[in-house]
C-alpha atoms as a PDB file:
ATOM      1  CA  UNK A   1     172.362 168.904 272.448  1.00  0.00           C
ATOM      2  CA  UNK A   2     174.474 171.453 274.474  1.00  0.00           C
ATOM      3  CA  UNK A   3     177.674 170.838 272.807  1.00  0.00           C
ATOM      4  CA  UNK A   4     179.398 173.787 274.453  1.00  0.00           C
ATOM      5  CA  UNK A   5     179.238 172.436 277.936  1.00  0.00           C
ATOM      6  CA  UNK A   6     181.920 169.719 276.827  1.00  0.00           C
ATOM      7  CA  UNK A   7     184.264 172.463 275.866  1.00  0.00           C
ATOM      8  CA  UNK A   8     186.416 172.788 278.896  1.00  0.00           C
ATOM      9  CA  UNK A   9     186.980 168.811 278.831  1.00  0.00           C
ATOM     10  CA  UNK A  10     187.702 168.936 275.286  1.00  0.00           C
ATOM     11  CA  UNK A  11     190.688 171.653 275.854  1.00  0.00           C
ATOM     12  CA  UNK A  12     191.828 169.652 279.386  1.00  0.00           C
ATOM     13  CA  UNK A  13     192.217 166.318 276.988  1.00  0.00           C
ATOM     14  CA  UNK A  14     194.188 168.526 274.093  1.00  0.00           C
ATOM     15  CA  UNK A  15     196.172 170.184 276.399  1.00  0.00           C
ATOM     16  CA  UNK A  16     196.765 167.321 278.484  1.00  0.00           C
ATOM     17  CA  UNK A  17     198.219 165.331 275.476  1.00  0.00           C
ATOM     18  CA  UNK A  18     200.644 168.851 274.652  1.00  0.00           C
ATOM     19  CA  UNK A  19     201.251 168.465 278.359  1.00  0.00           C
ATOM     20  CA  UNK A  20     202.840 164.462 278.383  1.00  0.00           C
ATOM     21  CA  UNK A  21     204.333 165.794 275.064  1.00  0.00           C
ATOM     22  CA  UNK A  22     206.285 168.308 277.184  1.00  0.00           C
ATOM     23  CA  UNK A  23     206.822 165.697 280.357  1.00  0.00           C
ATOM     24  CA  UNK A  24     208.329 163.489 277.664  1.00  0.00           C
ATOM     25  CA  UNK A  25     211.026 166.588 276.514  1.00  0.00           C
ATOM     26  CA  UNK A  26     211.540 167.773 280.420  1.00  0.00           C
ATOM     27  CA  UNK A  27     211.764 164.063 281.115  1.00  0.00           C
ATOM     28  CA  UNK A  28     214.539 163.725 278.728  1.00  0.00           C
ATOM     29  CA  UNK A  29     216.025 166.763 279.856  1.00  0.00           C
ATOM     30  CA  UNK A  30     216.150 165.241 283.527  1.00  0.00           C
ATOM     31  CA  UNK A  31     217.761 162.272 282.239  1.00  0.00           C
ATOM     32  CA  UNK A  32     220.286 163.808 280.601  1.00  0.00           C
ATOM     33  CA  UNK A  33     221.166 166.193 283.847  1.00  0.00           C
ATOM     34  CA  UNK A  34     221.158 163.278 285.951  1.00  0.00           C
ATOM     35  CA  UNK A  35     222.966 161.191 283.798  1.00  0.00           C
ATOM     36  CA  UNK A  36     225.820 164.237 283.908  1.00  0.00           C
ATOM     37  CA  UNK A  37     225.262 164.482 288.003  1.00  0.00           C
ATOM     38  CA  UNK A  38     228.348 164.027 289.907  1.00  0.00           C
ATOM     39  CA  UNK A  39     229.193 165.030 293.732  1.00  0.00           C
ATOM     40  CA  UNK A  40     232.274 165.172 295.209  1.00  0.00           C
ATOM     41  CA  UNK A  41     232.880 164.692 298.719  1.00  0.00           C
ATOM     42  CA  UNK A  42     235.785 166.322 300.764  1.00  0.00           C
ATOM     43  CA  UNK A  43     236.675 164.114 304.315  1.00  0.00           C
ATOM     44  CA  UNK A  44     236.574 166.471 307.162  1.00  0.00           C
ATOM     45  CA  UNK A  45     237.637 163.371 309.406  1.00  0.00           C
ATOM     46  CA  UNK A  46     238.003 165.347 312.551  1.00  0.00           C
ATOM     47  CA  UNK A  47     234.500 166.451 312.677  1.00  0.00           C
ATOM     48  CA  UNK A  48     232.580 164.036 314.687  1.00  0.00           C
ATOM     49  CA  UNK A  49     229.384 166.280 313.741  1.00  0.00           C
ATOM     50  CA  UNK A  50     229.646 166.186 309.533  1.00  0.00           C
ATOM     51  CA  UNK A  51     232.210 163.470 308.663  1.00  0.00           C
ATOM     52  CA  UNK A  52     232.272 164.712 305.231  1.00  0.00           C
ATOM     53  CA  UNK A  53     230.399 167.664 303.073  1.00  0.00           C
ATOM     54  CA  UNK A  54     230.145 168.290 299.698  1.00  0.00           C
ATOM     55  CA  UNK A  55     232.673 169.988 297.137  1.00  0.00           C
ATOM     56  CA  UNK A  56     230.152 171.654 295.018  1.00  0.00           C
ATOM     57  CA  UNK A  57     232.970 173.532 293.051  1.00  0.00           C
ATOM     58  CA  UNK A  58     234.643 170.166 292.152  1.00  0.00           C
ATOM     59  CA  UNK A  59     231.524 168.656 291.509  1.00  0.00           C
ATOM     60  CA  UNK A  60     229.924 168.665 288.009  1.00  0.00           C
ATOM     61  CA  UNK A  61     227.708 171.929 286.531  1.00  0.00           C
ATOM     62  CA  UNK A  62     224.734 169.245 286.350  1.00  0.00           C
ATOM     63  CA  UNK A  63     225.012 168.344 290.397  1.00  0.00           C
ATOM     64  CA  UNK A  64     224.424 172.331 291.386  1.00  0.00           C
ATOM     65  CA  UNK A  65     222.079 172.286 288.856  1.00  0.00           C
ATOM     66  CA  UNK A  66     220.268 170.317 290.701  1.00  0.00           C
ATOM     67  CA  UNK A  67     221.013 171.907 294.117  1.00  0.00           C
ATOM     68  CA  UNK A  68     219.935 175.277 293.076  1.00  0.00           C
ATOM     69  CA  UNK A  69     216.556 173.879 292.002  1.00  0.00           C
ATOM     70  CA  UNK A  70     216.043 172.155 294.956  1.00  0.00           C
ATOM     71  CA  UNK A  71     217.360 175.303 297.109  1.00  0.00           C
ATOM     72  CA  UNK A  72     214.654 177.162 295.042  1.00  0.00           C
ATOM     73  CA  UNK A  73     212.012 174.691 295.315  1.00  0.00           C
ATOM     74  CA  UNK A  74     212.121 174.022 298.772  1.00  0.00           C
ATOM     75  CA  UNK A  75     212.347 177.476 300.249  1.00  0.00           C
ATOM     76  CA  UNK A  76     209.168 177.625 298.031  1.00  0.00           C
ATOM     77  CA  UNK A  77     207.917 174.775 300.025  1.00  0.00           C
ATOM     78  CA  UNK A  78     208.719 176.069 303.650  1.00  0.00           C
ATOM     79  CA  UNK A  79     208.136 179.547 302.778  1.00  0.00           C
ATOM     80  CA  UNK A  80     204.598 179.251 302.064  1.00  0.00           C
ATOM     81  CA  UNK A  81     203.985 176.660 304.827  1.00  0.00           C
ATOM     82  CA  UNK A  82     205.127 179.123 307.377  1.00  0.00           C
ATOM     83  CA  UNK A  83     203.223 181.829 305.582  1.00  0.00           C
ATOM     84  CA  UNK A  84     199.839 179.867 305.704  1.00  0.00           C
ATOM     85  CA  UNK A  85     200.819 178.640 309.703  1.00  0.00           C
ATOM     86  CA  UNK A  86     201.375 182.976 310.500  1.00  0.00           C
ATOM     87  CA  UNK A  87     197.717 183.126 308.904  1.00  0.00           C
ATOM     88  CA  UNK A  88     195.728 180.647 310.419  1.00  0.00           C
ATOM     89  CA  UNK A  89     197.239 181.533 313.667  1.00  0.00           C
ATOM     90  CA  UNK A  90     196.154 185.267 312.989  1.00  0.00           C
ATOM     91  CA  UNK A  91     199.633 187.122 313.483  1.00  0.00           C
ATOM     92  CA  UNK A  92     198.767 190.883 313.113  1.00  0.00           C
ATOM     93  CA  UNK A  93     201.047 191.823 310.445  1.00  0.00           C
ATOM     94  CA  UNK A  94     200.847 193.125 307.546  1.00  0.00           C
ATOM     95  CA  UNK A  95     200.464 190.677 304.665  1.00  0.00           C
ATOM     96  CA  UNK A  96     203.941 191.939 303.147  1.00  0.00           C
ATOM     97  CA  UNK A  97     206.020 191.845 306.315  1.00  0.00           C
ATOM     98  CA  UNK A  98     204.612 188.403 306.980  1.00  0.00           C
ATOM     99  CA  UNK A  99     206.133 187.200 303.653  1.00  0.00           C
ATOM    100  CA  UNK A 100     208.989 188.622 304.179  1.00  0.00           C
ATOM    101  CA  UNK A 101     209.516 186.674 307.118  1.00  0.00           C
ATOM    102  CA  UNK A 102     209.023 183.538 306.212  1.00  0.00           C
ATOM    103  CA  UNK A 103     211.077 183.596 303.013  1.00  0.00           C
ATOM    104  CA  UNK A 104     214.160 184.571 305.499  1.00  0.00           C
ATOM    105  CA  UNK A 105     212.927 181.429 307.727  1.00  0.00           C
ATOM    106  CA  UNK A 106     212.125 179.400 304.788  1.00  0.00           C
ATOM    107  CA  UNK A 107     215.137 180.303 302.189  1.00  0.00           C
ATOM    108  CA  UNK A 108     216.812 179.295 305.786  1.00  0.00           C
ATOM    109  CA  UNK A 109     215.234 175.820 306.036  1.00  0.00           C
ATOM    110  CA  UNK A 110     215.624 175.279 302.380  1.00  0.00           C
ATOM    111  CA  UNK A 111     218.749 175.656 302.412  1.00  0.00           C
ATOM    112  CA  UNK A 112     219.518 173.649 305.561  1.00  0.00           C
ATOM    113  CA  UNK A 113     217.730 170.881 304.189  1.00  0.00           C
ATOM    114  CA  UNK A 114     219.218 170.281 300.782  1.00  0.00           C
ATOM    115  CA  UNK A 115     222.477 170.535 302.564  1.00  0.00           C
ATOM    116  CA  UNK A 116     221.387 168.088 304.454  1.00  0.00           C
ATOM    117  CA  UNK A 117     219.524 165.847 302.383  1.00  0.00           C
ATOM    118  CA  UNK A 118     222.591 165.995 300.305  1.00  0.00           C
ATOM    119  CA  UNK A 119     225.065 165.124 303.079  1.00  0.00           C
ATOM    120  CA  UNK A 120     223.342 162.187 304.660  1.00  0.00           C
ATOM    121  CA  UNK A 121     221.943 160.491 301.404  1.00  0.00           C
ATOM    122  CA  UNK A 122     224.612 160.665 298.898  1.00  0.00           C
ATOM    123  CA  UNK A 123     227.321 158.740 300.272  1.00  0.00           C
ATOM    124  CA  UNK A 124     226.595 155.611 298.161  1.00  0.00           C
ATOM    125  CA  UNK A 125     226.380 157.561 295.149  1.00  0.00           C
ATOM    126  CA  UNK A 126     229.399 160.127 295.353  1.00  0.00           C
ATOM    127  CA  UNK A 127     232.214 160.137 292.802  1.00  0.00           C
ATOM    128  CA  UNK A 128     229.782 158.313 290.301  1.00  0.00           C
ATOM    129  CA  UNK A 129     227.402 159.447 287.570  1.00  0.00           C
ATOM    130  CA  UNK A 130     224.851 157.371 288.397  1.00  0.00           C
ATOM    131  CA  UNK A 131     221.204 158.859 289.301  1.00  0.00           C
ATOM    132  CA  UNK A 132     220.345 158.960 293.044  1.00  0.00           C
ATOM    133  CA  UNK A 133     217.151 159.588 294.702  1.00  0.00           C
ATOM    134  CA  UNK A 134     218.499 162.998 295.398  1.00  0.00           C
ATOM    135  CA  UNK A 135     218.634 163.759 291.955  1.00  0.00           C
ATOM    136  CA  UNK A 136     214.876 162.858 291.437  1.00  0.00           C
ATOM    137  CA  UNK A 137     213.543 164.659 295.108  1.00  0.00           C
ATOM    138  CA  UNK A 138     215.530 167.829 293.819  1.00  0.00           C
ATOM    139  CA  UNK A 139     214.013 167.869 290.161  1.00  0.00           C
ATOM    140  CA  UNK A 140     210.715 166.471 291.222  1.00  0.00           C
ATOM    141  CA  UNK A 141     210.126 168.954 293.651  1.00  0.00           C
ATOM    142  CA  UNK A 142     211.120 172.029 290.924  1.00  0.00           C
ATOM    143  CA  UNK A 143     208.637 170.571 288.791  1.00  0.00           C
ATOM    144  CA  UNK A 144     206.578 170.051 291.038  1.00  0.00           C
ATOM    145  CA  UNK A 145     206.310 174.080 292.233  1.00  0.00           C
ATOM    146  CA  UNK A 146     205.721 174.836 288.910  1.00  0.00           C
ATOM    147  CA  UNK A 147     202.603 172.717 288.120  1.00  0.00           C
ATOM    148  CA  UNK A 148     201.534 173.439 291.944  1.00  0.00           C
ATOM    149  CA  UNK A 149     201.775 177.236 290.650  1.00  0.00           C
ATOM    150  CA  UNK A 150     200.353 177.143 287.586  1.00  0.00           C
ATOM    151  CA  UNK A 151     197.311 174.867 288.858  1.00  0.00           C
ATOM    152  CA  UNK A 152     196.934 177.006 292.126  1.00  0.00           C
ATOM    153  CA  UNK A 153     196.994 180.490 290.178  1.00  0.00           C
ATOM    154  CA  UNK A 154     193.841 178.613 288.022  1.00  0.00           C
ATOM    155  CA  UNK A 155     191.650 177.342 290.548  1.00  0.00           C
ATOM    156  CA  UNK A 156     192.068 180.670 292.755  1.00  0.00           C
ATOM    157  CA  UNK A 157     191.115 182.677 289.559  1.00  0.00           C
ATOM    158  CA  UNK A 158     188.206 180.032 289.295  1.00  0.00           C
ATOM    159  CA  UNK A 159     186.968 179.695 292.882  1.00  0.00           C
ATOM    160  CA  UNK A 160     188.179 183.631 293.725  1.00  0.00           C
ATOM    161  CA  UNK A 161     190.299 182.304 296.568  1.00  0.00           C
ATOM    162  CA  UNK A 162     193.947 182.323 296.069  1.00  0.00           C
ATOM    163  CA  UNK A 163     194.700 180.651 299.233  1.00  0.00           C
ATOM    164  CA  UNK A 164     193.911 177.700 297.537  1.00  0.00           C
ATOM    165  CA  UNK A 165     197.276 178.262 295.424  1.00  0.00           C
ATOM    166  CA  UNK A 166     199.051 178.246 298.104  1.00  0.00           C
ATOM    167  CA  UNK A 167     197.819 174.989 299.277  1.00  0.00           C
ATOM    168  CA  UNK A 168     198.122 173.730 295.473  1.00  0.00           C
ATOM    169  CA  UNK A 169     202.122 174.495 295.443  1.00  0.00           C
ATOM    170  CA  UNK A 170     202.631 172.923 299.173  1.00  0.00           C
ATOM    171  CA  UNK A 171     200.743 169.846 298.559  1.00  0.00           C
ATOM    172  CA  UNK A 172     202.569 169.371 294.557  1.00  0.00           C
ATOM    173  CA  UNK A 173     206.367 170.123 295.882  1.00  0.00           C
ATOM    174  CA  UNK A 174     205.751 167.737 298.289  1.00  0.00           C
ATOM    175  CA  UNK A 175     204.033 165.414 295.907  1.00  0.00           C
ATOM    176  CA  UNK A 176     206.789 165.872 293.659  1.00  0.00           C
ATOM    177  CA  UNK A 177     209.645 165.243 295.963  1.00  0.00           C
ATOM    178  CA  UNK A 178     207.831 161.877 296.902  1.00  0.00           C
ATOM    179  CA  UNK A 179     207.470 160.731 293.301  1.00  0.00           C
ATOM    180  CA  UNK A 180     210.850 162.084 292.483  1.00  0.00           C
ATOM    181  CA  UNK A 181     213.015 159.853 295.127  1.00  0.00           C
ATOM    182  CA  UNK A 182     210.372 156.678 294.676  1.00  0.00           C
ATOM    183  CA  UNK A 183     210.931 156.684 290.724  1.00  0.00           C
ATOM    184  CA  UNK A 184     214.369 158.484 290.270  1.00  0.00           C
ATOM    185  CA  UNK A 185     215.173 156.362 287.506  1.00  0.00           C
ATOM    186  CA  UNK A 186     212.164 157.147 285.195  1.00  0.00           C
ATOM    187  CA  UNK A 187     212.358 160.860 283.645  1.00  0.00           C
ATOM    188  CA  UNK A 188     208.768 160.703 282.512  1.00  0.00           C
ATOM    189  CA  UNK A 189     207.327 160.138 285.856  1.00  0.00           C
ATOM    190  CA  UNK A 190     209.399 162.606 287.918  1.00  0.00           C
ATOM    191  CA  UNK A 191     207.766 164.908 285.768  1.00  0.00           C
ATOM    192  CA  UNK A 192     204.207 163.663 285.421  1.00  0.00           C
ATOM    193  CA  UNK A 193     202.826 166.683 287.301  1.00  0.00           C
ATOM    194  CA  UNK A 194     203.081 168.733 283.918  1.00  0.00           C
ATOM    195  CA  UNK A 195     200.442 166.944 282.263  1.00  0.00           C
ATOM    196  CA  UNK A 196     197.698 167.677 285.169  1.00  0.00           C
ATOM    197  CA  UNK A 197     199.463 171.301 284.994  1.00  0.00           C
ATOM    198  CA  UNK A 198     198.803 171.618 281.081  1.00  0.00           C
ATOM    199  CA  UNK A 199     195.159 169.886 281.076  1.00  0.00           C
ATOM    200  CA  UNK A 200     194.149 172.651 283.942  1.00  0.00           C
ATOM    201  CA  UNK A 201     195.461 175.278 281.748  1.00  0.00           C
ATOM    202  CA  UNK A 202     193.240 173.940 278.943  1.00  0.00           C
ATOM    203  CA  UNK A 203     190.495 173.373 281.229  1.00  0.00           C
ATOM    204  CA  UNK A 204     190.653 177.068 282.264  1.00  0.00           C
ATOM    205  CA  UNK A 205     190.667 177.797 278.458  1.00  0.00           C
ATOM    206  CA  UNK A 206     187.730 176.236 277.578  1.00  0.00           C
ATOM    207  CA  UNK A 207     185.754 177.809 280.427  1.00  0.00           C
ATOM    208  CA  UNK A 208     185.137 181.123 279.296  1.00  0.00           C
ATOM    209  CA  UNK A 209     184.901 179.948 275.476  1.00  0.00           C
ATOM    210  CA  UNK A 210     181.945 177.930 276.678  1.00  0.00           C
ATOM    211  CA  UNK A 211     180.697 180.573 278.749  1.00  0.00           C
ATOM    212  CA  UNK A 212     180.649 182.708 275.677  1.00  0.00           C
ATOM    213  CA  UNK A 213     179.179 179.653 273.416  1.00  0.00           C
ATOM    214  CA  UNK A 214     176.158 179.614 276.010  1.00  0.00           C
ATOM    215  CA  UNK A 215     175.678 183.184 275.833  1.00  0.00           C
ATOM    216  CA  UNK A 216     175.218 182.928 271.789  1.00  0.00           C
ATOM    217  CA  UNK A 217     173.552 180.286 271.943  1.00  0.00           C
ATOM    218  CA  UNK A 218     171.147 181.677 274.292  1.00  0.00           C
ATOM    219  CA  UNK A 219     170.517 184.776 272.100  1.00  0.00           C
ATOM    220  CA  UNK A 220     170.001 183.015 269.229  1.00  0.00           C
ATOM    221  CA  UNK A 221     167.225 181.093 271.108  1.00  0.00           C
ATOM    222  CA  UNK A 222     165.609 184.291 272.254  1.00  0.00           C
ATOM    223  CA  UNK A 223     165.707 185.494 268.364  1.00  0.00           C
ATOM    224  CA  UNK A 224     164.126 182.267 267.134  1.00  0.00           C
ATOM    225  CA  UNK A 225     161.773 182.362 270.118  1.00  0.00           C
ATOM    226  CA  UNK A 226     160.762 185.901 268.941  1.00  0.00           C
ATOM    227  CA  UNK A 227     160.710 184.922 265.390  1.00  0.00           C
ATOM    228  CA  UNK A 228     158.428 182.450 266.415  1.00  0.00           C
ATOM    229  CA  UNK A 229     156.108 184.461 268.055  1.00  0.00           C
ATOM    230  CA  UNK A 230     156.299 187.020 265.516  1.00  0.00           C
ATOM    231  CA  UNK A 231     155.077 184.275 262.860  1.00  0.00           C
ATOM    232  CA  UNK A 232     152.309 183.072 265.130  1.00  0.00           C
ATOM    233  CA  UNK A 233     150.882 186.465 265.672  1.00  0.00           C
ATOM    234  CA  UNK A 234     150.894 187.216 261.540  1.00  0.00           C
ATOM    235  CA  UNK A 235     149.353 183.590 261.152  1.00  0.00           C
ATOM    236  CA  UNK A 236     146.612 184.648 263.876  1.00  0.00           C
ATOM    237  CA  UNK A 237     145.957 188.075 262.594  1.00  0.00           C
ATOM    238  CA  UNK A 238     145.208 186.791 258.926  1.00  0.00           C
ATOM    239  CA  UNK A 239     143.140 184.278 260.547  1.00  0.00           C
ATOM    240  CA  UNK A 240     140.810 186.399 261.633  1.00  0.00           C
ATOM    241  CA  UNK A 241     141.297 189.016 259.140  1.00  0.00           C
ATOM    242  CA  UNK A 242     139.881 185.909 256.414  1.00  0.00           C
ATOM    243  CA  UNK A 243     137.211 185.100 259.196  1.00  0.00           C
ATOM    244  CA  UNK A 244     135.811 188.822 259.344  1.00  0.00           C
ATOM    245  CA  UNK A 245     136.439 189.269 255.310  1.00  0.00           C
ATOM    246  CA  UNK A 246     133.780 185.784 254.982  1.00  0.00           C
ATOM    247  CA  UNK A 247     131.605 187.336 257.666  1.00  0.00           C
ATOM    248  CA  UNK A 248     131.372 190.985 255.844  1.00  0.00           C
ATOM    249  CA  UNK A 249     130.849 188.497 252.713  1.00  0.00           C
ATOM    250  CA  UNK A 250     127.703 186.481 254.732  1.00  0.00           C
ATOM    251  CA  UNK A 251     126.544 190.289 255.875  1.00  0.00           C
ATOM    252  CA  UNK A 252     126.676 191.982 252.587  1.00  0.00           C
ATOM    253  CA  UNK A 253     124.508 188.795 251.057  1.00  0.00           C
ATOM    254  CA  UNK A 254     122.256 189.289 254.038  1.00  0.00           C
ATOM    255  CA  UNK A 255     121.393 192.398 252.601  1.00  0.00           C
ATOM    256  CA  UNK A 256     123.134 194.662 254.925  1.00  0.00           C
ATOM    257  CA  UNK A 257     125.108 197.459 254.410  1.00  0.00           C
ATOM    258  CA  UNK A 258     129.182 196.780 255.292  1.00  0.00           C
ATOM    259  CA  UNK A 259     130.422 199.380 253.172  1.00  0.00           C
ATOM    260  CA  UNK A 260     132.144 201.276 255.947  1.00  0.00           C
ATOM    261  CA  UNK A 261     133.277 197.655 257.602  1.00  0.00           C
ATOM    262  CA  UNK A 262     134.812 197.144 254.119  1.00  0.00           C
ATOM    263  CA  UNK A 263     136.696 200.227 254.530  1.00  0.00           C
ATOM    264  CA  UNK A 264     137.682 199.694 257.866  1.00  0.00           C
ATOM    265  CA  UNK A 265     139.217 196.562 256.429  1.00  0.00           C
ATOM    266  CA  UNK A 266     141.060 197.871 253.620  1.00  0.00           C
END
């Protein structure tokens, strides 16, 4: 039995256990930021556009905590979705000067929509330490980029396409901002997307370990295969060396003369 083949599995489960070890700690972590989150609002009641905005130096160190992530995460987000819509279009730019283009247009959007997001969803939970939605969307879709990064840079190492990590950090920011505002109460799952993070770092582990596994145990095939073969060639060659020895023997009773056979022999 090939045991080697169950290698990367066996590293995915291990690491994937280290992995809800750490979403347990980063869940705690979020619990404890969220549970310090405070906003404070300022009335701006002659503005018929934005009633009211937020005081972010009035509010508490864990609230812009929180923003900065989500400024971070989700000029991530819009960055590399208007990075991957200039490609599949075919702009002809130059790789770099596309980037640099859409992280002006995405740190742009990202930062228009966590103003936003923060604005029109936080009224209800201003002025009080209790965890919102927002908090969760914000910290979901940090962790989120992360896993989405480390899982993207390991499958486009694998499949030797990198667009695919990319597509891995779109689709687990946005994955992680859903999960985030549906279970903003729950640390763990806001920050379940470490485990599959940490079991495809294990997983990528175990590859080339059972790559090299396969290779040894190959070679040590071939060298029992040529043992083999070496043993079965002696075996046949004193075979017939006892087969011509009893004919010489039959020969020499015969009467005939072997002598130089015998020699031959020797």
């Amino acid at each position: 039995m090939n045991k080697a083949k169950f290698y990367p599995l066996i590293f995915a489960v291990v690491f994937g256990i280290v992995g809800i070890i750490a979403c347990m700690k980063v869940g705690c972590i979020y619990q404890d930021l969220a549970s310090k989150t405070m906003w404070y609002s300022v009335e701006k009641p002659h503005s018929l556009v934005n009633p009211h905005v937020i005081d972010y130096e009035r509010s508490s160190a864990s609230a812009n905590i929180l923003r900065y992530l989500g400024i971070l995460s989700f000029t991530t987000l819009f960055t590399l979705i208007f990075f991957t819509s200039l490609i599949i279009i075919g702009i002809d730019e130059e790789i770099w000067r596309l980037l640099l283009i859409s992280f002006f247009i995405g740190g742009f959007l990202g930062l228009l929509f966590v103003e936003e997001l923060l604005r029109t969803w936080l009224w209800d939970y201003l002025w009080d330490y209790r965890t919102s939605p927002i908090t969760g969307t914000l910290f979901g879709s940090f962790i989120g980029t992360i896993s989405g990064l480390a899982i993207g840079i390991i499958i486009g190492f694998m499949k030797e396409d990198y667009s695919l990590t990319l597509i891995s950090i779109i689709i687990f920011d946005i994955l992680g901002s859903i999960v985030g505002w549906s279970f903003y109460n729950n640390g763990f799952i806001v920050s379940f997307s470490i485990v599959p993070a940490f079991a495809s770092i294990g997983y990528a582990i175990g590859v080339p370990i059972k790559e090299r596994a396969e290779i040894k145990r190959r070679e040590e095939l071939e060298r029992e295969r040529i043992r083999r073969e070496e043993e079965r060639r002696r075996k046949e060659y004193e075979r017939i060396m006892k087969e011509c020895k009893l004919k010489l023997k039959q020969w020499k009773e015969e009467g005939y003369d072997v002598s130089e056979l015998e020699e031959m022999l020797k």
